[in-house]
C-alpha atoms as a PDB file:
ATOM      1  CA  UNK A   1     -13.808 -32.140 -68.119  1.00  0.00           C
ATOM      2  CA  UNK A   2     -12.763 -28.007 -68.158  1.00  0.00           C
ATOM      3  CA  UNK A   3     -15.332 -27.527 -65.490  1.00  0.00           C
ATOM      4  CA  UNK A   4     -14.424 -30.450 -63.321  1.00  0.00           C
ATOM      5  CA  UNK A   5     -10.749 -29.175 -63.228  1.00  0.00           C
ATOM      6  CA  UNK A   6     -11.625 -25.567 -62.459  1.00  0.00           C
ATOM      7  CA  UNK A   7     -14.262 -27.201 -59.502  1.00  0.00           C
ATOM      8  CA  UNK A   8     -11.308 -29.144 -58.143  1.00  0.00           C
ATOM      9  CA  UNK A   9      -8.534 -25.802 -58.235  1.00  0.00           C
ATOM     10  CA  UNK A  10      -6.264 -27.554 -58.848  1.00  0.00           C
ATOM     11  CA  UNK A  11      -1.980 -26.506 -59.345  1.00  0.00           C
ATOM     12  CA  UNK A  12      -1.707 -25.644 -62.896  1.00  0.00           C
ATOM     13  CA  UNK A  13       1.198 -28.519 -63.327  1.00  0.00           C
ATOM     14  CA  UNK A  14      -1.591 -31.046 -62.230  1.00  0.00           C
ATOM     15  CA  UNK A  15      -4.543 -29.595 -64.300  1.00  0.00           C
ATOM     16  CA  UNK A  16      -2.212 -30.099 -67.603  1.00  0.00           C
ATOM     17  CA  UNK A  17      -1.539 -33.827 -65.866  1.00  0.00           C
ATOM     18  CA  UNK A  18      -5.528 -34.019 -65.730  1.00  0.00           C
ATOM     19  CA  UNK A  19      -5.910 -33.370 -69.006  1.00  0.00           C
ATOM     20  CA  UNK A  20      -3.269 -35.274 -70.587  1.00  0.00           C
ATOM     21  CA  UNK A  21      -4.417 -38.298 -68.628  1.00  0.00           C
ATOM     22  CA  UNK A  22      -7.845 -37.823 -69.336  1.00  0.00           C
ATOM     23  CA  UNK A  23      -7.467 -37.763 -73.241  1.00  0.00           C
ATOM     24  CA  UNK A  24      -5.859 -41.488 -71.953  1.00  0.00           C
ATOM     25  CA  UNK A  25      -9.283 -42.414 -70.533  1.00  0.00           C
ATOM     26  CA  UNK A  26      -8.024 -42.014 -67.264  1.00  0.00           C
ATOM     27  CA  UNK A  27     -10.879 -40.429 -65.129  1.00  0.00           C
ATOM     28  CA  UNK A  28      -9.994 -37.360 -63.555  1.00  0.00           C
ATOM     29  CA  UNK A  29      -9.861 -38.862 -60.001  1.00  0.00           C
ATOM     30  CA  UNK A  30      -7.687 -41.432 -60.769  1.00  0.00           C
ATOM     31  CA  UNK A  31      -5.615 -38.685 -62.617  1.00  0.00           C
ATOM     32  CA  UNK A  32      -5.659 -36.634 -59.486  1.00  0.00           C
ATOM     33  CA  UNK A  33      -4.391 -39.803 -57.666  1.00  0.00           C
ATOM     34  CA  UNK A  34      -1.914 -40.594 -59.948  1.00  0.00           C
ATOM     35  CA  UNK A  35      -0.592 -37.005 -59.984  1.00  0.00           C
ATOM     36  CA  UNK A  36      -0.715 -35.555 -56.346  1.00  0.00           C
ATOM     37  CA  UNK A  37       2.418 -35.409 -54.020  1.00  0.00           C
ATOM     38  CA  UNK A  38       1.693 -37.698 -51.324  1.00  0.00           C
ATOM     39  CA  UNK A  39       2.709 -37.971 -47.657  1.00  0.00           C
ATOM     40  CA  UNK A  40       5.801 -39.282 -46.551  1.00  0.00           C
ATOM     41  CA  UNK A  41       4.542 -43.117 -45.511  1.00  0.00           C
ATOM     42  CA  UNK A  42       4.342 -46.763 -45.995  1.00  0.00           C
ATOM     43  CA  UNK A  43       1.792 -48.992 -47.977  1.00  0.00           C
ATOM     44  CA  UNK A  44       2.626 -52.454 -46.060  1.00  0.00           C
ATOM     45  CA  UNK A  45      -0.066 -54.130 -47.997  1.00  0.00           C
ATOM     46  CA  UNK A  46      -2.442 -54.054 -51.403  1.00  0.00           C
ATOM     47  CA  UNK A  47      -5.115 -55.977 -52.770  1.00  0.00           C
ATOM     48  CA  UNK A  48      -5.501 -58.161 -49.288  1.00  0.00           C
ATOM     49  CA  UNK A  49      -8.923 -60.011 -49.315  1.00  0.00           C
ATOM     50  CA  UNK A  50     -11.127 -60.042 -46.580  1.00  0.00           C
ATOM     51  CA  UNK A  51     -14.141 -61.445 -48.442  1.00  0.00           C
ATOM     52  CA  UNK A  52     -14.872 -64.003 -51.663  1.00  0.00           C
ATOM     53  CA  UNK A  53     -15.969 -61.297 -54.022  1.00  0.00           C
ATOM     54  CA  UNK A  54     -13.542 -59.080 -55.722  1.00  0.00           C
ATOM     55  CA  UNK A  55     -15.084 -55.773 -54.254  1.00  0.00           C
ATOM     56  CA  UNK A  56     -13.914 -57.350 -51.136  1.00  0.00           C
ATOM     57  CA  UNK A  57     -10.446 -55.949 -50.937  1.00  0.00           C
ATOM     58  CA  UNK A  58      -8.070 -53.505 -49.116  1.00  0.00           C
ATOM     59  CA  UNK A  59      -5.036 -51.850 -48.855  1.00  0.00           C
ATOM     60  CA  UNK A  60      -3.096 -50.647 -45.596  1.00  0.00           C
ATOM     61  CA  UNK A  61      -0.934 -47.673 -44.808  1.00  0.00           C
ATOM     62  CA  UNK A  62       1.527 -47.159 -42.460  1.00  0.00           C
ATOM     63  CA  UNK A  63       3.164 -43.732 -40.842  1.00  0.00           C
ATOM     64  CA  UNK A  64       6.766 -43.578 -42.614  1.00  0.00           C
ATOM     65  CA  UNK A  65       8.497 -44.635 -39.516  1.00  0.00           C
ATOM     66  CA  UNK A  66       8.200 -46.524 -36.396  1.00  0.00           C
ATOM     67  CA  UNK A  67       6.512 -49.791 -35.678  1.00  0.00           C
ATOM     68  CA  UNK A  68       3.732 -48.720 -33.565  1.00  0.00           C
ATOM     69  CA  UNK A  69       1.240 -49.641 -32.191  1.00  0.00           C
ATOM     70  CA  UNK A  70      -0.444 -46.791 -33.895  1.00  0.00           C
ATOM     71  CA  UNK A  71      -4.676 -46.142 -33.567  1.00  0.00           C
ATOM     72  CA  UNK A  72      -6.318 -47.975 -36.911  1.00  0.00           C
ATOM     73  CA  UNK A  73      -7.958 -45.970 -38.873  1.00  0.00           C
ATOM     74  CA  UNK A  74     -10.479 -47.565 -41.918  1.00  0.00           C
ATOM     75  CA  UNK A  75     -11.613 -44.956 -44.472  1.00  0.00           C
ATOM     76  CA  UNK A  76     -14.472 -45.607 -46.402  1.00  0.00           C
ATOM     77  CA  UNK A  77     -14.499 -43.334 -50.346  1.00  0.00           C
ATOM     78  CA  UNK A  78     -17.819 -41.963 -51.873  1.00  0.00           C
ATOM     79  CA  UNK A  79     -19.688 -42.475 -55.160  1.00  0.00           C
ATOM     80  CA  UNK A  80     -23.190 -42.362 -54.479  1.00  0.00           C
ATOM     81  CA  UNK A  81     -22.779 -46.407 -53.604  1.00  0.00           C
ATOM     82  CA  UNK A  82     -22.216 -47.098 -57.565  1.00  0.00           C
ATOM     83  CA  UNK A  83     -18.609 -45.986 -58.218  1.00  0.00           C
ATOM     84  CA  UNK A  84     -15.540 -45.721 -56.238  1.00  0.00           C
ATOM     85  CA  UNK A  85     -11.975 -47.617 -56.405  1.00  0.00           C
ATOM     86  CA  UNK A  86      -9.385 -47.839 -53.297  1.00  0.00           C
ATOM     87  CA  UNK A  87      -6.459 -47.205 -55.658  1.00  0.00           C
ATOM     88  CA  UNK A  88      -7.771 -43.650 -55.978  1.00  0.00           C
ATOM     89  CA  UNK A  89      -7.726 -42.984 -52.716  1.00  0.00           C
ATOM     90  CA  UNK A  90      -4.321 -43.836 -51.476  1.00  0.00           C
ATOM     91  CA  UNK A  91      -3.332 -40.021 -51.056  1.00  0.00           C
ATOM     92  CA  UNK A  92      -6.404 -40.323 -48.469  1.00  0.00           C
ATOM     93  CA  UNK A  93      -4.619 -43.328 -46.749  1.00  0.00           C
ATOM     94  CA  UNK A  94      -1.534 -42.098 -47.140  1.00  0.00           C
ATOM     95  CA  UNK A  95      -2.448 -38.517 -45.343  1.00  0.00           C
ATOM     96  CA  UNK A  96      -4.288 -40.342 -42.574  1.00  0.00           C
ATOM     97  CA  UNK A  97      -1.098 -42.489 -41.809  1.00  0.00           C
ATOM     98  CA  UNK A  98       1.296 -39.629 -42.228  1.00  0.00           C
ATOM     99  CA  UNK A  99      -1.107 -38.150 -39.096  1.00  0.00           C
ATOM    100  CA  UNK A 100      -0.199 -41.204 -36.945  1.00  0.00           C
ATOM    101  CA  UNK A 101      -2.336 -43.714 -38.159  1.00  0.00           C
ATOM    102  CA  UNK A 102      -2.308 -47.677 -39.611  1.00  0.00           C
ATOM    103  CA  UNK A 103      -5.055 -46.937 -42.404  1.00  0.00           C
ATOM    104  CA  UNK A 104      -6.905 -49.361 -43.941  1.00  0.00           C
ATOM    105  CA  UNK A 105      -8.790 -48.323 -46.855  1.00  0.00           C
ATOM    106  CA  UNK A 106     -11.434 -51.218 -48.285  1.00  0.00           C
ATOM    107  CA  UNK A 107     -13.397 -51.561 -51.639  1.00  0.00           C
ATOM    108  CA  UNK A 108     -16.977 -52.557 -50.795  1.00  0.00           C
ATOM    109  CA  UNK A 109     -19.327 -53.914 -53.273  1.00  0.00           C
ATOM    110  CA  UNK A 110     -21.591 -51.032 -55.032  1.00  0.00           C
ATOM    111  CA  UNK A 111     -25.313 -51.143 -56.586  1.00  0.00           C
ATOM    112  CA  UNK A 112     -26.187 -52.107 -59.076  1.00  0.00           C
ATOM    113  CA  UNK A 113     -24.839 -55.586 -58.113  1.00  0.00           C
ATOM    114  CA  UNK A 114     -25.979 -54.776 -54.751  1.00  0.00           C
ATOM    115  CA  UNK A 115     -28.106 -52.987 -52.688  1.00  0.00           C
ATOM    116  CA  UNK A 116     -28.575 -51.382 -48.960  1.00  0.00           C
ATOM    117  CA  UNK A 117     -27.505 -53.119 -46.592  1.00  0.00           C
ATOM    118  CA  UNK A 118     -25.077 -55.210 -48.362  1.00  0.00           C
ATOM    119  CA  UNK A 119     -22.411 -52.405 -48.751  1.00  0.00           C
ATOM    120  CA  UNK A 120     -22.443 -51.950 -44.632  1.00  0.00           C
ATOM    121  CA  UNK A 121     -22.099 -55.409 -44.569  1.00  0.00           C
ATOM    122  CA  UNK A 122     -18.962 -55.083 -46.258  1.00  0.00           C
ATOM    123  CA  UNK A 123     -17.661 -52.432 -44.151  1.00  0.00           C
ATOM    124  CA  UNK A 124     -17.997 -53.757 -41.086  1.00  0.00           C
ATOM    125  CA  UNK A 125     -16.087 -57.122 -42.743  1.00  0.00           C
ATOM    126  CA  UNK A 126     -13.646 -54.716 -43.305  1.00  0.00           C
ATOM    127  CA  UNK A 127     -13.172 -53.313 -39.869  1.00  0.00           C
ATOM    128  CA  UNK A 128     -13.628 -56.662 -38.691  1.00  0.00           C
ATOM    129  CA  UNK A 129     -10.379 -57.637 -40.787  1.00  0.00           C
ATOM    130  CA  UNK A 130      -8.502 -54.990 -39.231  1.00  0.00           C
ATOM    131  CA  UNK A 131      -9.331 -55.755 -36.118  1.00  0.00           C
ATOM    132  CA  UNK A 132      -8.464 -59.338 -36.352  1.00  0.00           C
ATOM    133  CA  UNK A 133      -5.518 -58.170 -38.556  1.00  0.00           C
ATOM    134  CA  UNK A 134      -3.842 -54.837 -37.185  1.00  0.00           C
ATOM    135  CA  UNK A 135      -1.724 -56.085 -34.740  1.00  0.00           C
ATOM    136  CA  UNK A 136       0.341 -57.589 -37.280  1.00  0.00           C
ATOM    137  CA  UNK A 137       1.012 -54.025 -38.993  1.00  0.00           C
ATOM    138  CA  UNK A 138       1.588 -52.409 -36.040  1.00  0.00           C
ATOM    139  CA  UNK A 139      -1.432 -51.006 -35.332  1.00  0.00           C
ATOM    140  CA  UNK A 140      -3.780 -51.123 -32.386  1.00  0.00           C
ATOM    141  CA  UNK A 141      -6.950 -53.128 -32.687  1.00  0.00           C
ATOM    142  CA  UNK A 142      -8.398 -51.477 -29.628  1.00  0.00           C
ATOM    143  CA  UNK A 143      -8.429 -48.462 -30.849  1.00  0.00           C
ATOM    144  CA  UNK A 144     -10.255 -48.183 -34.131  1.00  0.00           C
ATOM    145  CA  UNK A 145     -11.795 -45.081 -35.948  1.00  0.00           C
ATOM    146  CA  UNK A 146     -13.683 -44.858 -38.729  1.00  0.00           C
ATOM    147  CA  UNK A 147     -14.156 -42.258 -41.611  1.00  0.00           C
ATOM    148  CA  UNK A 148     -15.469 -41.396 -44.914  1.00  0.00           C
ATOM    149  CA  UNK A 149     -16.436 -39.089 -47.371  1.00  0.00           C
ATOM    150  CA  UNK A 150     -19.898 -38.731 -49.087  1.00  0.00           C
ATOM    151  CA  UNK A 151     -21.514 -41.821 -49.229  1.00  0.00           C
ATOM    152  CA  UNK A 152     -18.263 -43.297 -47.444  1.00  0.00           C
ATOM    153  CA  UNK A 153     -19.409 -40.753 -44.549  1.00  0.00           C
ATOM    154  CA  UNK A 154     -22.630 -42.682 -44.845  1.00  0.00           C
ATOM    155  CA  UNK A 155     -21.332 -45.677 -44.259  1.00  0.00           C
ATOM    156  CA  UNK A 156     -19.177 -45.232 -41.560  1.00  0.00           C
ATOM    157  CA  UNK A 157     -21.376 -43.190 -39.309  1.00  0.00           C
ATOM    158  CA  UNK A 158     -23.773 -45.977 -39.700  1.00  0.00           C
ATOM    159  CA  UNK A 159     -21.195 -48.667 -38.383  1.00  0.00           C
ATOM    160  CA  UNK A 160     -20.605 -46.397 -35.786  1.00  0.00           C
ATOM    161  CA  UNK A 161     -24.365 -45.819 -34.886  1.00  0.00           C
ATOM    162  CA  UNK A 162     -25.818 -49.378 -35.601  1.00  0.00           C
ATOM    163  CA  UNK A 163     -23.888 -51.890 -33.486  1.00  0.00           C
ATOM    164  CA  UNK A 164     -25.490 -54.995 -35.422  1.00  0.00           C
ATOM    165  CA  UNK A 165     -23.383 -54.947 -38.268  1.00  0.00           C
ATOM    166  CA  UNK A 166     -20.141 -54.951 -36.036  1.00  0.00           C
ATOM    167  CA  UNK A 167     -21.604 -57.246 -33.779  1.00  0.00           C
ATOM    168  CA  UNK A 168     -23.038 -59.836 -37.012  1.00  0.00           C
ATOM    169  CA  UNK A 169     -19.250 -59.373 -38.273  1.00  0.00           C
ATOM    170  CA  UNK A 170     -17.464 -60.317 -34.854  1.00  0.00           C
ATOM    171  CA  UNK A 171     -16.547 -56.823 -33.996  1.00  0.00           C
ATOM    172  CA  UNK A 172     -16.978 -55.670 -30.509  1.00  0.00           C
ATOM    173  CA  UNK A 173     -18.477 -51.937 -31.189  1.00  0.00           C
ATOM    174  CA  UNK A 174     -16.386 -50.772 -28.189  1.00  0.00           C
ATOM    175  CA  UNK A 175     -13.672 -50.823 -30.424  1.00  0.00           C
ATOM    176  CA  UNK A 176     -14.868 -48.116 -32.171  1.00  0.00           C
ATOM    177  CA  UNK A 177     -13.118 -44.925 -30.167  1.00  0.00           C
ATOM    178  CA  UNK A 178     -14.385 -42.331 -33.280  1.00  0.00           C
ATOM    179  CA  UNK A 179     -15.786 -41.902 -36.246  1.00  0.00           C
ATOM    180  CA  UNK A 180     -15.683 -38.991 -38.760  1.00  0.00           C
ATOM    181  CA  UNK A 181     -18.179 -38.061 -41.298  1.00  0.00           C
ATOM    182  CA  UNK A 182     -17.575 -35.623 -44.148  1.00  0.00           C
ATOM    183  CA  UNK A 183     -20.137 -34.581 -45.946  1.00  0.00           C
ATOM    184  CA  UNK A 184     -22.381 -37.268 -45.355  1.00  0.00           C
ATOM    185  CA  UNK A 185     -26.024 -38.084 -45.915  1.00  0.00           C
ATOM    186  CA  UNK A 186     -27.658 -39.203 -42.701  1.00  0.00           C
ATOM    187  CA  UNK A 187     -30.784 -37.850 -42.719  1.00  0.00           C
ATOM    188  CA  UNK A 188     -32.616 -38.211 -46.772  1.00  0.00           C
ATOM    189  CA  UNK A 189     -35.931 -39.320 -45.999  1.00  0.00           C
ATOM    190  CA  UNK A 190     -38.302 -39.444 -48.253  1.00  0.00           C
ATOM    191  CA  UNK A 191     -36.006 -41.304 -51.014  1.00  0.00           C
ATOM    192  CA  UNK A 192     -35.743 -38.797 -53.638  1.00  0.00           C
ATOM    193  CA  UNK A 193     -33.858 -38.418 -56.718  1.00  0.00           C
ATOM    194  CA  UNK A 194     -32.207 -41.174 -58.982  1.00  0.00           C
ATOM    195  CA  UNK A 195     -29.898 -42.972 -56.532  1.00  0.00           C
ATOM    196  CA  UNK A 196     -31.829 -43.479 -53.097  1.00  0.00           C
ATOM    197  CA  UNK A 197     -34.432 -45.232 -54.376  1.00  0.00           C
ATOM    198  CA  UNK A 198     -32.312 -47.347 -56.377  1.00  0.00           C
ATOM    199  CA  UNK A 199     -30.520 -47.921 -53.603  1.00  0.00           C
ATOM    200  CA  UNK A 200     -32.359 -48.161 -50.247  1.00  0.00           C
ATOM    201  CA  UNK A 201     -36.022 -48.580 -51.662  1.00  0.00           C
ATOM    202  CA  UNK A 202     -35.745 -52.229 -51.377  1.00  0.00           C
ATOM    203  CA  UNK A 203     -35.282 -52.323 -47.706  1.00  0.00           C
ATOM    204  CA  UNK A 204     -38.055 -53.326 -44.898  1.00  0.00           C
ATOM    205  CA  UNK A 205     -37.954 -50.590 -42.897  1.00  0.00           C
ATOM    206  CA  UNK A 206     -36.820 -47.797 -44.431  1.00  0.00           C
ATOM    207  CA  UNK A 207     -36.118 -45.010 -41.326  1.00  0.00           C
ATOM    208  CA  UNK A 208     -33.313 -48.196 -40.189  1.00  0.00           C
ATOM    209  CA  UNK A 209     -31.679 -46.777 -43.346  1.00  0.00           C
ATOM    210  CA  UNK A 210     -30.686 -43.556 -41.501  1.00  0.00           C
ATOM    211  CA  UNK A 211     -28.246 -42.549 -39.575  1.00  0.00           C
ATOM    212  CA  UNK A 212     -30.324 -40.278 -37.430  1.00  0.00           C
ATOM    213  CA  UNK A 213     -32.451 -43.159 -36.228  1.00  0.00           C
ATOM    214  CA  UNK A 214     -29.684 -44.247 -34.134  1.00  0.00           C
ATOM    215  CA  UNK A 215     -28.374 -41.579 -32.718  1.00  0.00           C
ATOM    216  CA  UNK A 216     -27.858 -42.923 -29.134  1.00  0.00           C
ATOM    217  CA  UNK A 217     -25.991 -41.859 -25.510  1.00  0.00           C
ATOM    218  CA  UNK A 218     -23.363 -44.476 -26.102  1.00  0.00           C
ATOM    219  CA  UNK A 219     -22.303 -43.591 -29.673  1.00  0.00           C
ATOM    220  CA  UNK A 220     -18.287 -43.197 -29.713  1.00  0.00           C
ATOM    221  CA  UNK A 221     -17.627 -39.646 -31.084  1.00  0.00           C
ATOM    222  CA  UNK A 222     -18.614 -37.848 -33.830  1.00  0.00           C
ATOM    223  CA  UNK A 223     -16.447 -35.718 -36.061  1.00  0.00           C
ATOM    224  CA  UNK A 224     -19.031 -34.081 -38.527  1.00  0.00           C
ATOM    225  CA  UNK A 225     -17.703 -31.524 -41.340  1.00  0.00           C
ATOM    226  CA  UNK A 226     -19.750 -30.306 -44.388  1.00  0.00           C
ATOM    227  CA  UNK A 227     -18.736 -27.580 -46.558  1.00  0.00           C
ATOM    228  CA  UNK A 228     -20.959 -24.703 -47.116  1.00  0.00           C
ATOM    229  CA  UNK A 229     -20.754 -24.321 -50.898  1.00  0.00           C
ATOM    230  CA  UNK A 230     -22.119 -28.280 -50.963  1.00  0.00           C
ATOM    231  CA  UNK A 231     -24.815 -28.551 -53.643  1.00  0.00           C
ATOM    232  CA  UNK A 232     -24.760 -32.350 -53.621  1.00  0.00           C
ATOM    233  CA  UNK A 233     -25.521 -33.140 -50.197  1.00  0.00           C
ATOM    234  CA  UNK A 234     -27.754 -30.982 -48.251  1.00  0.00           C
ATOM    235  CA  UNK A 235     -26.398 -29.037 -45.169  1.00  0.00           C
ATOM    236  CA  UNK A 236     -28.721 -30.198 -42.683  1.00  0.00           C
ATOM    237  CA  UNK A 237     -28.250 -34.070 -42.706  1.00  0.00           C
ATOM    238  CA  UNK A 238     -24.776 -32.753 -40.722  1.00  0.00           C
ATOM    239  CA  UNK A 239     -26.858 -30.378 -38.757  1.00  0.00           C
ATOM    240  CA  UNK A 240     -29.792 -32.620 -38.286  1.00  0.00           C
ATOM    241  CA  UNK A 241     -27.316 -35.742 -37.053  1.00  0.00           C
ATOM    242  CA  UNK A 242     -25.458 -33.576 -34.689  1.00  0.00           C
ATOM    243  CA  UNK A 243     -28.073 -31.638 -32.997  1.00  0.00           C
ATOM    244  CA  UNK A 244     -29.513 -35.260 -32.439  1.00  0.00           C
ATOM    245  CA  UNK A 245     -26.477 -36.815 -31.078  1.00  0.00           C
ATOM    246  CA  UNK A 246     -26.048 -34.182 -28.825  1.00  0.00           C
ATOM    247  CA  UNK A 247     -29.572 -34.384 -27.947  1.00  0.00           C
ATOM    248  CA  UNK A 248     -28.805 -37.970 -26.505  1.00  0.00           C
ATOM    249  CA  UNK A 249     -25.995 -36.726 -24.890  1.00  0.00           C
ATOM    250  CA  UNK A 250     -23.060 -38.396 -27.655  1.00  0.00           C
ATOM    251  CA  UNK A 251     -20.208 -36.484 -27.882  1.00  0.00           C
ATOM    252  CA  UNK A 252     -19.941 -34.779 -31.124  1.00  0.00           C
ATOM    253  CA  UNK A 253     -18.332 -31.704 -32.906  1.00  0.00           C
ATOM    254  CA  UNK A 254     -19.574 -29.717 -35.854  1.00  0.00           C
ATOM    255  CA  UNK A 255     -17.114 -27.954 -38.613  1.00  0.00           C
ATOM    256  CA  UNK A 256     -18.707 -26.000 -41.455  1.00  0.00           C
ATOM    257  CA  UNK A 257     -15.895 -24.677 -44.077  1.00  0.00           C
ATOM    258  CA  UNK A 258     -17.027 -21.652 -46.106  1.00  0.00           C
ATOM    259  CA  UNK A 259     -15.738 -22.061 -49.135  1.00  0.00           C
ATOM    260  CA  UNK A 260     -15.561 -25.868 -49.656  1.00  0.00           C
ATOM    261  CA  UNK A 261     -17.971 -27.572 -51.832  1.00  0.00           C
ATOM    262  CA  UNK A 262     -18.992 -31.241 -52.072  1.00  0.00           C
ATOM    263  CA  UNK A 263     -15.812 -32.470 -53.922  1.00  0.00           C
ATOM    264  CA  UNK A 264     -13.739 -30.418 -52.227  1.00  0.00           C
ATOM    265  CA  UNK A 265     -13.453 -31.076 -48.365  1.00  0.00           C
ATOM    266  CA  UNK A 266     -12.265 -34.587 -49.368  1.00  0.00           C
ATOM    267  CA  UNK A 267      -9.534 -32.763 -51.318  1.00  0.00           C
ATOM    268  CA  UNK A 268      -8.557 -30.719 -49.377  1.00  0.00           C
ATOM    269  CA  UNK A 269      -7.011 -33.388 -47.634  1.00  0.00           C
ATOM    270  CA  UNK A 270      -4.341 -33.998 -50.355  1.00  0.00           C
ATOM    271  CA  UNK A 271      -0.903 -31.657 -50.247  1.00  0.00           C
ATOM    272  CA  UNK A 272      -1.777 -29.957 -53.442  1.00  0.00           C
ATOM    273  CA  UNK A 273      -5.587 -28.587 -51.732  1.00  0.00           C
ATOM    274  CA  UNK A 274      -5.154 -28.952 -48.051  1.00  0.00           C
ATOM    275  CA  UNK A 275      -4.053 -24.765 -47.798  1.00  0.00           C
ATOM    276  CA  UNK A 276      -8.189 -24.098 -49.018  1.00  0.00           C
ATOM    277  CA  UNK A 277      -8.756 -25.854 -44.840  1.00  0.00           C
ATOM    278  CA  UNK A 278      -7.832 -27.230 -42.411  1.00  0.00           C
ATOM    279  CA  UNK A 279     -10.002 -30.845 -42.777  1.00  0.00           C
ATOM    280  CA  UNK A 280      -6.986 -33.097 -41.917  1.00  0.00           C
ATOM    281  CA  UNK A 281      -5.736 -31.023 -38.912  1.00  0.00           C
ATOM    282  CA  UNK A 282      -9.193 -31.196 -37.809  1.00  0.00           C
ATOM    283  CA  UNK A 283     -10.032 -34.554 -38.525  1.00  0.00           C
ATOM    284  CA  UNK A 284      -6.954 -36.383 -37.311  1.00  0.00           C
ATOM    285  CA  UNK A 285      -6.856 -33.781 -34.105  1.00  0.00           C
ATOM    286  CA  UNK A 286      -9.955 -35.098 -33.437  1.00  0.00           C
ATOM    287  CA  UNK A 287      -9.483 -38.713 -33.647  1.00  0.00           C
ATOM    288  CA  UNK A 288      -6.346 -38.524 -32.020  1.00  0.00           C
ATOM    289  CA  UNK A 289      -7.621 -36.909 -29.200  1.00  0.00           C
ATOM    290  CA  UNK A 290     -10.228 -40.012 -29.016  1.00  0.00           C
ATOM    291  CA  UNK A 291      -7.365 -42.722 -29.223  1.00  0.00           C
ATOM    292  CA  UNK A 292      -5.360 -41.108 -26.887  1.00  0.00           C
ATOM    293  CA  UNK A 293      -2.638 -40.857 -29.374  1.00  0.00           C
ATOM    294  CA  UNK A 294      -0.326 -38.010 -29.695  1.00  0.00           C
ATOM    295  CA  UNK A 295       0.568 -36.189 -33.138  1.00  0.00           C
ATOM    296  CA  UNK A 296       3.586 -37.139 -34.864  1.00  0.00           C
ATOM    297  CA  UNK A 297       6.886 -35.020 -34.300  1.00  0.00           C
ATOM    298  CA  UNK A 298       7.025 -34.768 -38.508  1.00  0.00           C
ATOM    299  CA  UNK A 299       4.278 -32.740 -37.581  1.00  0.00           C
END
């Protein structure tokens, strides 16, 4: 637990929080969520279903005023597909709406009850919810985004790239205006390790696994960031999926932050972390600029 507080940084009124919380079997995510100042905004819904299994839930934020129509954006968390909870990722949702967006942020079922591609399958029922769904919170369903961190980075990329599971879900992939990966793993062939083959070895054809393999002249845009001091996901899958994008002639945009590790360029989205770079302004510039939406006067 010491080492996980002193990895995150974080204000020494929140690493006593941590560690009070944690000696309550709180985990020191959900203590970080529990803790952090959030962004002025509006959660307009919680625990909405858009599928039969419990994993299949969501929760929507709003910007703190207005009515819209705002861009949608649907944020997908990491965990190495085996952990991950929406509730401890509302300062995410919360930071993306406080940028101008109605953010939807989904649960999605995780291995072991599952395995590749069921966890896609759930994303894109996701995005097809807020498409169908949006309108209704003020947001735009023409003018969708995705994003996600880690394996979440995974995942959306891959909706992004591979139309079929948009299409299978009832989403037109022209929807999709952006997408922005952090720290994602698009390129991790052979499977390696303890997780990957867990999770993907079961599947047909394994290079459909990958993000790279679709890299395509019609992809919507690509916001890739990676932070340099990342010892959990290698460098190059960033490097390797942008260089091929822009091979096929996608739009994309690279962003390497020196002294951000794996953990950290999500946080550093939060208040408390966002001084160590500048990962929202980047990341919601970018989509923005993609949804032809303009920043928020708070601003």
């Amino acid at each position: 637990m010491p080492s996980l507080v002193r990895s995150l940084r974080l204000p020494a009124m929140l690493v006593l929080g941590v560690a009070a919380l944690a000696l309550g079997a709180c985990s020191p995510l959900t203590a970080f969520a529990n803790l952090t100042p959030t962004d002025p905004s509006r959660k307009l819904a919680g625990d909405v279903a858009y599928g039969p299994d419990p994993r299949q839930a969501l929760d929507v934020y709003a910007p703190a005023e207005g009515q819209g129509p705002w861009p949608v954006a649907v944020f997908f968390y990491g965990g190495s597909w085996e952990d991950g909870r929406r509730q401890d990722y509302g300062w995410v949702g919360r930071a993306l709406a406080a940028e101008g967006f109605l953010t939807v942020v989904p649960d999605y079922r995780l291995h072991p009850q599952v395995r590749f591609p069921a966890f896609l399958e759930d994303g894109a029922g996701a995005v097809a919810w807020a498409a169908n769904n949006a309108e209704r919170f003020g947001g735009d369903p023409q003018r969708i985004v995705l994003a996600g961190h880690s394996a979440g980075a995974y995942n959306a990329v891959m909706l992004a790239l591979d139309e079929d599971y948009l299409k299978s879900a009832g989403v037109d992939p022209q929807r999709i205006r952006a997408v922005a990966g952090l720290a994602g793993p698009y390129d991790f062939l052979p499977l390696t390790g303890e997780i990957t083959p867990k999770v993907f070895g079961g599947a047909h054809d394994l290079s459909a696994t990958q993000p790279v393999a679709f890299a395509d002249p019609n992809a919507p845009p690509a916001f890739l960031a990676a932070g340099a001091e990342d010892e959990v996901v290698e460098l190059k899958d960033t490097e390797i999926l942008a260089r091929r994008l822009s091979q096929a002639g996608a739009p994309v945009e690279t962003r390497i932050y020196p002294d951000l590790g794996h953990a950290g360029i999500v946080l550093a989205l939060s208040r408390p972390l966002r001084g160590r770079a500048p990962v929202l302004d980047d990341t919601a510039d970018f989509l923005r600029r993609h949804t032809n939406a303009a920043a928020p006067k708070s601003r």
